[in-house]
C-alpha atoms as a PDB file:
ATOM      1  CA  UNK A   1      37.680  24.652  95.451  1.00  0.00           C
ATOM      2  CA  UNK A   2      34.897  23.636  93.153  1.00  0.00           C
ATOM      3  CA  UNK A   3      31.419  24.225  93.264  1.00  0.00           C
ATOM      4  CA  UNK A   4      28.723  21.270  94.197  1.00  0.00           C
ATOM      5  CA  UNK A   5      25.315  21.796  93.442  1.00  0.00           C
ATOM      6  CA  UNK A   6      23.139  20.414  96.058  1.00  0.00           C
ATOM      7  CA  UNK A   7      19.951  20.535  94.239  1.00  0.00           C
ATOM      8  CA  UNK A   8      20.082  17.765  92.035  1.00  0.00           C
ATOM      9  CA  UNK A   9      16.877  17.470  89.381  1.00  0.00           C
ATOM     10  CA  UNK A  10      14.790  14.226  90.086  1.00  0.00           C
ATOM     11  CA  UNK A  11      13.113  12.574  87.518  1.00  0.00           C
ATOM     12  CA  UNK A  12       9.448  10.957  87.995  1.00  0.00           C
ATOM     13  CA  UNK A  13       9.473   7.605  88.083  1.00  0.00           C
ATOM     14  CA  UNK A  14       7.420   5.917  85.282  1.00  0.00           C
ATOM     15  CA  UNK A  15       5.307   3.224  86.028  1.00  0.00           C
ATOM     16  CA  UNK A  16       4.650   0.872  82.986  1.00  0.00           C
ATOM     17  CA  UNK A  17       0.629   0.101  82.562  1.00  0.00           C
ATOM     18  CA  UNK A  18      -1.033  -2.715  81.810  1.00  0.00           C
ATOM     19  CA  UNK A  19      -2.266  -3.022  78.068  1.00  0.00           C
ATOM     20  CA  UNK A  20      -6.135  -2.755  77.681  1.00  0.00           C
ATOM     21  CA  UNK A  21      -6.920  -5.635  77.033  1.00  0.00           C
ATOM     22  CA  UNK A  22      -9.090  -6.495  73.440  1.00  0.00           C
ATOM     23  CA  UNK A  23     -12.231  -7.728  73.793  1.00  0.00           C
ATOM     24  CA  UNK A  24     -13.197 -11.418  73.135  1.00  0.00           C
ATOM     25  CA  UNK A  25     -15.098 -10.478  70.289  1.00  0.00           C
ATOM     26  CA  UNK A  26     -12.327  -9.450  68.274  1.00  0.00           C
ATOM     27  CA  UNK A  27     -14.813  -9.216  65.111  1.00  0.00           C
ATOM     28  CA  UNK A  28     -17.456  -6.412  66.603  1.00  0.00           C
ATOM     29  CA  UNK A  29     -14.360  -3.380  65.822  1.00  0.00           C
ATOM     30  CA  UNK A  30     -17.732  -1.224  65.500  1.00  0.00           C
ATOM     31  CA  UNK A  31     -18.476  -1.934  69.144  1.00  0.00           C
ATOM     32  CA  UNK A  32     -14.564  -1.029  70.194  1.00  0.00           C
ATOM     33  CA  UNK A  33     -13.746   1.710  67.883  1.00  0.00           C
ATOM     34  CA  UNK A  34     -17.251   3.333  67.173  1.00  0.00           C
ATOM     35  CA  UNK A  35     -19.502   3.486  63.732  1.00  0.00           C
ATOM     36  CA  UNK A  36     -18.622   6.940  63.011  1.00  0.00           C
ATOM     37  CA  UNK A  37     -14.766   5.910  62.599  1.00  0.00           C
ATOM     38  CA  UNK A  38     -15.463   3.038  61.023  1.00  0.00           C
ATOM     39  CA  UNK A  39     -16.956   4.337  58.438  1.00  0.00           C
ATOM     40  CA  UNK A  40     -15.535   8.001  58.450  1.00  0.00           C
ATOM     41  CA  UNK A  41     -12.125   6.020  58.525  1.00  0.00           C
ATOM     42  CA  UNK A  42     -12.765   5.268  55.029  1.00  0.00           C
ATOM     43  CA  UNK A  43     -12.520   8.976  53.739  1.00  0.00           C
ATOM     44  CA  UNK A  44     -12.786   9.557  51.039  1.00  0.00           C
ATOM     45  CA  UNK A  45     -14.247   6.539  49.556  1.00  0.00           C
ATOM     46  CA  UNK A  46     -17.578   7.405  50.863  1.00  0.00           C
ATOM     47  CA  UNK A  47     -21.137   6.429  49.973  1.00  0.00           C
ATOM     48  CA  UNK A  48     -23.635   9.356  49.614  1.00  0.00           C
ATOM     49  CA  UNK A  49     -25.739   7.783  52.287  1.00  0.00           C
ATOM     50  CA  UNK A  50     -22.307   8.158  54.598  1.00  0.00           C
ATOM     51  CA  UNK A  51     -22.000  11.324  53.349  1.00  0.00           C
ATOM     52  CA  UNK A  52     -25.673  12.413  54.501  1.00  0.00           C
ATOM     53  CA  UNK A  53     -25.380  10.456  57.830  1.00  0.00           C
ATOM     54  CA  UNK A  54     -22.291  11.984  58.703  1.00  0.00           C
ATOM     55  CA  UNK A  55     -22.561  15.878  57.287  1.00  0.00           C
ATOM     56  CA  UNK A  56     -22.018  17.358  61.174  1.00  0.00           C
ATOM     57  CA  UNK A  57     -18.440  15.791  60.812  1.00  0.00           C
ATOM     58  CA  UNK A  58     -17.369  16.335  57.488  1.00  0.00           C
ATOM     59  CA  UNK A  59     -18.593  19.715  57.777  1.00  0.00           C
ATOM     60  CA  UNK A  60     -16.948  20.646  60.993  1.00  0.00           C
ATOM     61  CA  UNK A  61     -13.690  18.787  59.316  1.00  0.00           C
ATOM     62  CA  UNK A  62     -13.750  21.136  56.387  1.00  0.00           C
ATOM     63  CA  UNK A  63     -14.085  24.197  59.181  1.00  0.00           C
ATOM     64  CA  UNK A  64     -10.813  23.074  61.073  1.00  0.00           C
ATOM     65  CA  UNK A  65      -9.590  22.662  57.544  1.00  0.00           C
ATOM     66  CA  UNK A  66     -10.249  26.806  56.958  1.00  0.00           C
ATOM     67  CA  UNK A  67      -9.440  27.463  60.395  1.00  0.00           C
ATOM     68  CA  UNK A  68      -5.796  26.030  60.080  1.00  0.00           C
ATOM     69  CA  UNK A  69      -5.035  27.690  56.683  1.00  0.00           C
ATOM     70  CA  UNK A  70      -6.357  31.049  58.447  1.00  0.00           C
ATOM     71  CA  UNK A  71      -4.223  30.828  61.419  1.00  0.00           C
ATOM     72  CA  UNK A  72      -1.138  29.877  59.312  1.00  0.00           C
ATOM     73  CA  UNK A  73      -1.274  33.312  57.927  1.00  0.00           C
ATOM     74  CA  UNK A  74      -1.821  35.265  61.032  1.00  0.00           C
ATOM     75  CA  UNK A  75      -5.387  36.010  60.460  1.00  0.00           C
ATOM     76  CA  UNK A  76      -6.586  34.941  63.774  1.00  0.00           C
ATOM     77  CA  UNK A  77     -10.090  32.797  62.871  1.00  0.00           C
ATOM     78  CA  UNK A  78     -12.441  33.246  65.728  1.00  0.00           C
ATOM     79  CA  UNK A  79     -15.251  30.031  65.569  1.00  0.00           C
ATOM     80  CA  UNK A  80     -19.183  31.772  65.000  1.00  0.00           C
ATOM     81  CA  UNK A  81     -21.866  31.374  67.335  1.00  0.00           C
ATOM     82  CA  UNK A  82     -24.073  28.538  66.611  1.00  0.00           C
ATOM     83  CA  UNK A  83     -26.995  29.971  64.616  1.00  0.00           C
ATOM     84  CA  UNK A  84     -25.139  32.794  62.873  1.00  0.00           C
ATOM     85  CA  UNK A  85     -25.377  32.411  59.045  1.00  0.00           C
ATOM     86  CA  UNK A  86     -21.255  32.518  58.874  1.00  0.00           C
ATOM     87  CA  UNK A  87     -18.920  30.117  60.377  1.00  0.00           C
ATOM     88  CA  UNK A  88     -15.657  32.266  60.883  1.00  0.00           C
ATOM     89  CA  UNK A  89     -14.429  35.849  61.441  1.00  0.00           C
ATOM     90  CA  UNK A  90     -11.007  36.579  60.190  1.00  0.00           C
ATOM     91  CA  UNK A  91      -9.052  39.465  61.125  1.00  0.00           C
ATOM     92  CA  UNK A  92      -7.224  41.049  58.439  1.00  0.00           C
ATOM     93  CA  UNK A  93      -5.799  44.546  59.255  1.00  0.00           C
ATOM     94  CA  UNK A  94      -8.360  46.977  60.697  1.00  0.00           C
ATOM     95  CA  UNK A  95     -11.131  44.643  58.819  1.00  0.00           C
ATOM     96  CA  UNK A  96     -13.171  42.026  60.309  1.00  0.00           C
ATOM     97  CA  UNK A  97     -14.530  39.435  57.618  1.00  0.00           C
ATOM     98  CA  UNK A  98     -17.499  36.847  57.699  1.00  0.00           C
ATOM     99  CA  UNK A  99     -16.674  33.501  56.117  1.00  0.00           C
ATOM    100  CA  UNK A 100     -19.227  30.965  55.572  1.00  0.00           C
ATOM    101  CA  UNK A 101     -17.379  27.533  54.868  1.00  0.00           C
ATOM    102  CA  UNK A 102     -18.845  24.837  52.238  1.00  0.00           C
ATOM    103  CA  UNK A 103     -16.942  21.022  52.303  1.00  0.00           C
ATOM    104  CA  UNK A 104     -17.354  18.216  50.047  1.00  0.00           C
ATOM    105  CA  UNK A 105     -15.621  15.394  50.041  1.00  0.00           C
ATOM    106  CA  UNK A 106     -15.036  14.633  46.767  1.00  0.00           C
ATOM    107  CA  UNK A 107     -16.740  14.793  43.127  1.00  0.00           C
ATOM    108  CA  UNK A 108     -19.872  13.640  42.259  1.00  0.00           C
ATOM    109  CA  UNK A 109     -21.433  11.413  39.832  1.00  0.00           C
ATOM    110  CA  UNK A 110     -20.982  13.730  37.245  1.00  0.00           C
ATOM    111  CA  UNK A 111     -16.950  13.806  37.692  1.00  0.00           C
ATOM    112  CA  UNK A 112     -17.071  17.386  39.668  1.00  0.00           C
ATOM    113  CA  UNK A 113     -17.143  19.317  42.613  1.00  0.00           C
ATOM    114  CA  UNK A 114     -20.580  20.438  43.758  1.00  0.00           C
ATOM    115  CA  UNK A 115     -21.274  23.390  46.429  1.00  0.00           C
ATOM    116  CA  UNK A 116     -24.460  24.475  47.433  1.00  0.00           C
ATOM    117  CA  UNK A 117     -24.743  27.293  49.189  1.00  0.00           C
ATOM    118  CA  UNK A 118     -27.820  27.143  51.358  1.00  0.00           C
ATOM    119  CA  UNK A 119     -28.339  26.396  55.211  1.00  0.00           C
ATOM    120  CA  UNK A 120     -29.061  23.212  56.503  1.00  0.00           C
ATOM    121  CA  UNK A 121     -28.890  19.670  54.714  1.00  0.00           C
ATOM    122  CA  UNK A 122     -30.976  17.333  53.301  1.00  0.00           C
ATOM    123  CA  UNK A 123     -31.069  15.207  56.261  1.00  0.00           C
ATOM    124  CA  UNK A 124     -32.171  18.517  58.216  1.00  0.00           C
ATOM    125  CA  UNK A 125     -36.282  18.318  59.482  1.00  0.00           C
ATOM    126  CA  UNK A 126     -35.777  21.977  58.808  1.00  0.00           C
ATOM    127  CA  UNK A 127     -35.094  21.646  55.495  1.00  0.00           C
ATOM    128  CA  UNK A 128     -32.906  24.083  53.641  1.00  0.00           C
ATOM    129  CA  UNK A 129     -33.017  27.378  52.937  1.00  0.00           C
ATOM    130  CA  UNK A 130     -30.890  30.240  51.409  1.00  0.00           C
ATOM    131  CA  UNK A 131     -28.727  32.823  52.585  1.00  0.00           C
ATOM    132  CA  UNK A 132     -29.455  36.474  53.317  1.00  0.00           C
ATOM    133  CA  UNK A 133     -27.888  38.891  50.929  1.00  0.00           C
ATOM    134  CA  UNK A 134     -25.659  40.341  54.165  1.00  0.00           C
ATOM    135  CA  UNK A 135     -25.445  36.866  55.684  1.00  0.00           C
ATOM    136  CA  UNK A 136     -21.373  36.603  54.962  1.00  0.00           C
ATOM    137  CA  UNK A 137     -18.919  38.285  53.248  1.00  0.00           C
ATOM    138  CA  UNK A 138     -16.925  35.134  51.412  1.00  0.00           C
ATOM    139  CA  UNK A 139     -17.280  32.146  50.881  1.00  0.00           C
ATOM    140  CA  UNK A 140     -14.386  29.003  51.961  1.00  0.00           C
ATOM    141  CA  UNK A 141     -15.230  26.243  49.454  1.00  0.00           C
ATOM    142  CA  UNK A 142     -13.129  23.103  50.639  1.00  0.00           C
ATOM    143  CA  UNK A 143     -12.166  20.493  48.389  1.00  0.00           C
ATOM    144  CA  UNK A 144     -11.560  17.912  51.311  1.00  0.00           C
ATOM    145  CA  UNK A 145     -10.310  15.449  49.670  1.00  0.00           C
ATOM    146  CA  UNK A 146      -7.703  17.621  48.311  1.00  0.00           C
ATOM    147  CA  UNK A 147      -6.917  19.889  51.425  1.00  0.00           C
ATOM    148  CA  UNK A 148      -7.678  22.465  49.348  1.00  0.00           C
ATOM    149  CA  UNK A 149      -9.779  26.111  50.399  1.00  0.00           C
ATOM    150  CA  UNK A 150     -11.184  28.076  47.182  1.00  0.00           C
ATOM    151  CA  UNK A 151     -12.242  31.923  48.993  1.00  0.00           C
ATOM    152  CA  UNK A 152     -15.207  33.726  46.350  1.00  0.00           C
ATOM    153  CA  UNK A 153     -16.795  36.681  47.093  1.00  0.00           C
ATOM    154  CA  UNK A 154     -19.384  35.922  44.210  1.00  0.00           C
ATOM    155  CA  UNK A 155     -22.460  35.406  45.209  1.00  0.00           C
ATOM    156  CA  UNK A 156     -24.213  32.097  44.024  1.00  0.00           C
ATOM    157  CA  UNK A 157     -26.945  29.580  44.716  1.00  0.00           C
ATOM    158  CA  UNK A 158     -24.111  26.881  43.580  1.00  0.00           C
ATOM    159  CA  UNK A 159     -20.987  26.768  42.478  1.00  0.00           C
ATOM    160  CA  UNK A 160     -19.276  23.895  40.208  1.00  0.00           C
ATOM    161  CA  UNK A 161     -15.467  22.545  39.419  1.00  0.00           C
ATOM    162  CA  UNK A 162     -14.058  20.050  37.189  1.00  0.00           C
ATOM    163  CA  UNK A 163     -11.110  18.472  39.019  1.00  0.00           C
ATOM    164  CA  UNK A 164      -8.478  20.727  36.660  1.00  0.00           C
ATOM    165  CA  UNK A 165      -9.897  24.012  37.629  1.00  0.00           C
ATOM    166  CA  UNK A 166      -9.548  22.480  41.648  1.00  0.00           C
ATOM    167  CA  UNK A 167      -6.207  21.770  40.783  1.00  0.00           C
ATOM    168  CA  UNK A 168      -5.203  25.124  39.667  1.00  0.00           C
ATOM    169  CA  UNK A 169      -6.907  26.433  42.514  1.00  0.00           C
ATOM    170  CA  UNK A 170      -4.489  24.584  44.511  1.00  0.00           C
ATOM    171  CA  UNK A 171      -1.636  26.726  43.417  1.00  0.00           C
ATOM    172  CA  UNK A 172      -3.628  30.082  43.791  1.00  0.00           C
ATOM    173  CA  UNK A 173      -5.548  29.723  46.945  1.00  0.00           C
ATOM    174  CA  UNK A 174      -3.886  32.925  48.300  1.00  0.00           C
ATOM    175  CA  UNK A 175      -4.310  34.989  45.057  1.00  0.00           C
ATOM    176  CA  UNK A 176      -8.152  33.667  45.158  1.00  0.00           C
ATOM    177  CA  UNK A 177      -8.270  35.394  49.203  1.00  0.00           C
ATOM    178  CA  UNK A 178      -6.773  38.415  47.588  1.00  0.00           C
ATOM    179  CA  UNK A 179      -9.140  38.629  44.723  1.00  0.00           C
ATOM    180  CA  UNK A 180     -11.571  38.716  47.300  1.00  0.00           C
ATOM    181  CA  UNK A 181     -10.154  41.481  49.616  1.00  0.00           C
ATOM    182  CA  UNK A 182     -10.311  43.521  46.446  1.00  0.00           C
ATOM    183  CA  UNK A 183     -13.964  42.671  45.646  1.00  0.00           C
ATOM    184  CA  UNK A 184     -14.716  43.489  49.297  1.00  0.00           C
ATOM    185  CA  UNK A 185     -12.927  47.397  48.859  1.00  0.00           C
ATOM    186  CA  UNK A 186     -10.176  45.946  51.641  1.00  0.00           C
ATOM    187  CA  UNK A 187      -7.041  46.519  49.076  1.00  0.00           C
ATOM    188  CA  UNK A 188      -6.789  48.317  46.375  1.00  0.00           C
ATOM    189  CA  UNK A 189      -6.285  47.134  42.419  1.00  0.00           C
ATOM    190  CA  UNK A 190      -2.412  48.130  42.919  1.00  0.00           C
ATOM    191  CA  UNK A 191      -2.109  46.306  46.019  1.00  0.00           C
ATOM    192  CA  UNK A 192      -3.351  43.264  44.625  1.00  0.00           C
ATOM    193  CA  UNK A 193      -0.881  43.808  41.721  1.00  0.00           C
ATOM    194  CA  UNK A 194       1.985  43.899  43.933  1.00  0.00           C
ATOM    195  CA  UNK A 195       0.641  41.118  46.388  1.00  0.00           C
ATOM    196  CA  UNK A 196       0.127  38.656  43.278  1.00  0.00           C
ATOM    197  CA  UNK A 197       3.318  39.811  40.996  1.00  0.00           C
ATOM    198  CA  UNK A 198       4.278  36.396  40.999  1.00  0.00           C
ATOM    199  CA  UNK A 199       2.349  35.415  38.397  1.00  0.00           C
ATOM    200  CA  UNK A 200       0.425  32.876  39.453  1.00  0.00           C
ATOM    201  CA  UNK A 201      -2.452  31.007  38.009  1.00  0.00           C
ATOM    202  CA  UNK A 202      -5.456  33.418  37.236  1.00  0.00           C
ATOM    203  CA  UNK A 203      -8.203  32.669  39.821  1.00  0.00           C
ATOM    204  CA  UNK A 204     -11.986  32.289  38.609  1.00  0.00           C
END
């Protein structure tokens, strides 16, 4: 005799909602969708002036932009306190690392990448200032406009890229993390041999 199963699995129901309904102004889309996407929304064909206005955001996209590529490779990225002089903490073996993340959105009037490394922006009361010698242990340059991360240990008051060398960094943003882990003493010259045997393009 066969088996009936008296516990039978019962959907929700689904009620259908009303639209929201547009307002009668259809021509204020500021007042609907907000002026920081309406402008933002035009990434990355932004004016300097956006670019000033709206630094909180495009730096805390370039963050979530690091973030992402840490987490993809197990590094577990843990967010700074606000006020620390780094942004992340990444987790790689036994090793905790400081990152301090850097975003632009695009190259500047002179055709390239500009990253300054100092605290604050010039929209800031504060000013700027810059970093302490100890204040991080690499830095996560992000070309945002490319999706790209560049990872230096060197230590500068700015650093500068023509849009070839940020394509080649493209294709060697690992090998660039590695030449850091050996600058930092965190692998050895014969692990970073083996870990970049592939010969990929030379970073720096």
């Amino acid at each position: 005799m066969p088996l009936h199963n008296t516990h039978q699995l019962t959907l929700p129901l689904i009620h259908t909602r009303n639209p929201i309904q547009p307002s009668a102004d259809r021509t204020d889309l500021a007042a609907s969708l907000g002026n920081s996407f309406m402008t933002l929304n035009r990434f990355p064909n932004l004016s300097s002036a956006d670019v000033c206005r709206h630094a909180p955001e495009i730096g805390n996209a370039g963050e979530a932009l690091v973030s992402s590529w840490a987490a993809r490779r197990g590094l577990h990225p843990v967010t700074a306190p606000a006020g620390a002089q780094f942004d992340h903490i990444f987790t790689v073996g036994q090793h905790l690392i400081r990152l301090q993340t850097k975003t632009t959105v695009g190259p500047g009037r002179d055709g390239k990448y500009h990253f300054r490394m100092t605290r604050g922006n010039s929209g800031d009361p504060n000013g700027t200032c810059r970093y302490g010698a100890d204040a991080f242990d690499i830095a996560a340059l992000v070309f945002l406009d490319l999706g790209v991360v560049y990872f230096t240990a060197e230590r500068k008051v700015s650093h500068k890229f023509s849009p070839d060398e940020a394509n080649l960094i493209a294709h060697a943003e690992l090998e660039c993390f590695y030449d850091c882990l050996l600058t930092l003493g965190i692998i050895s010259q014969c692990q970073f041999e083996e870990l970049t045997a592939d010969d990929l393009p030379a970073c720096g």
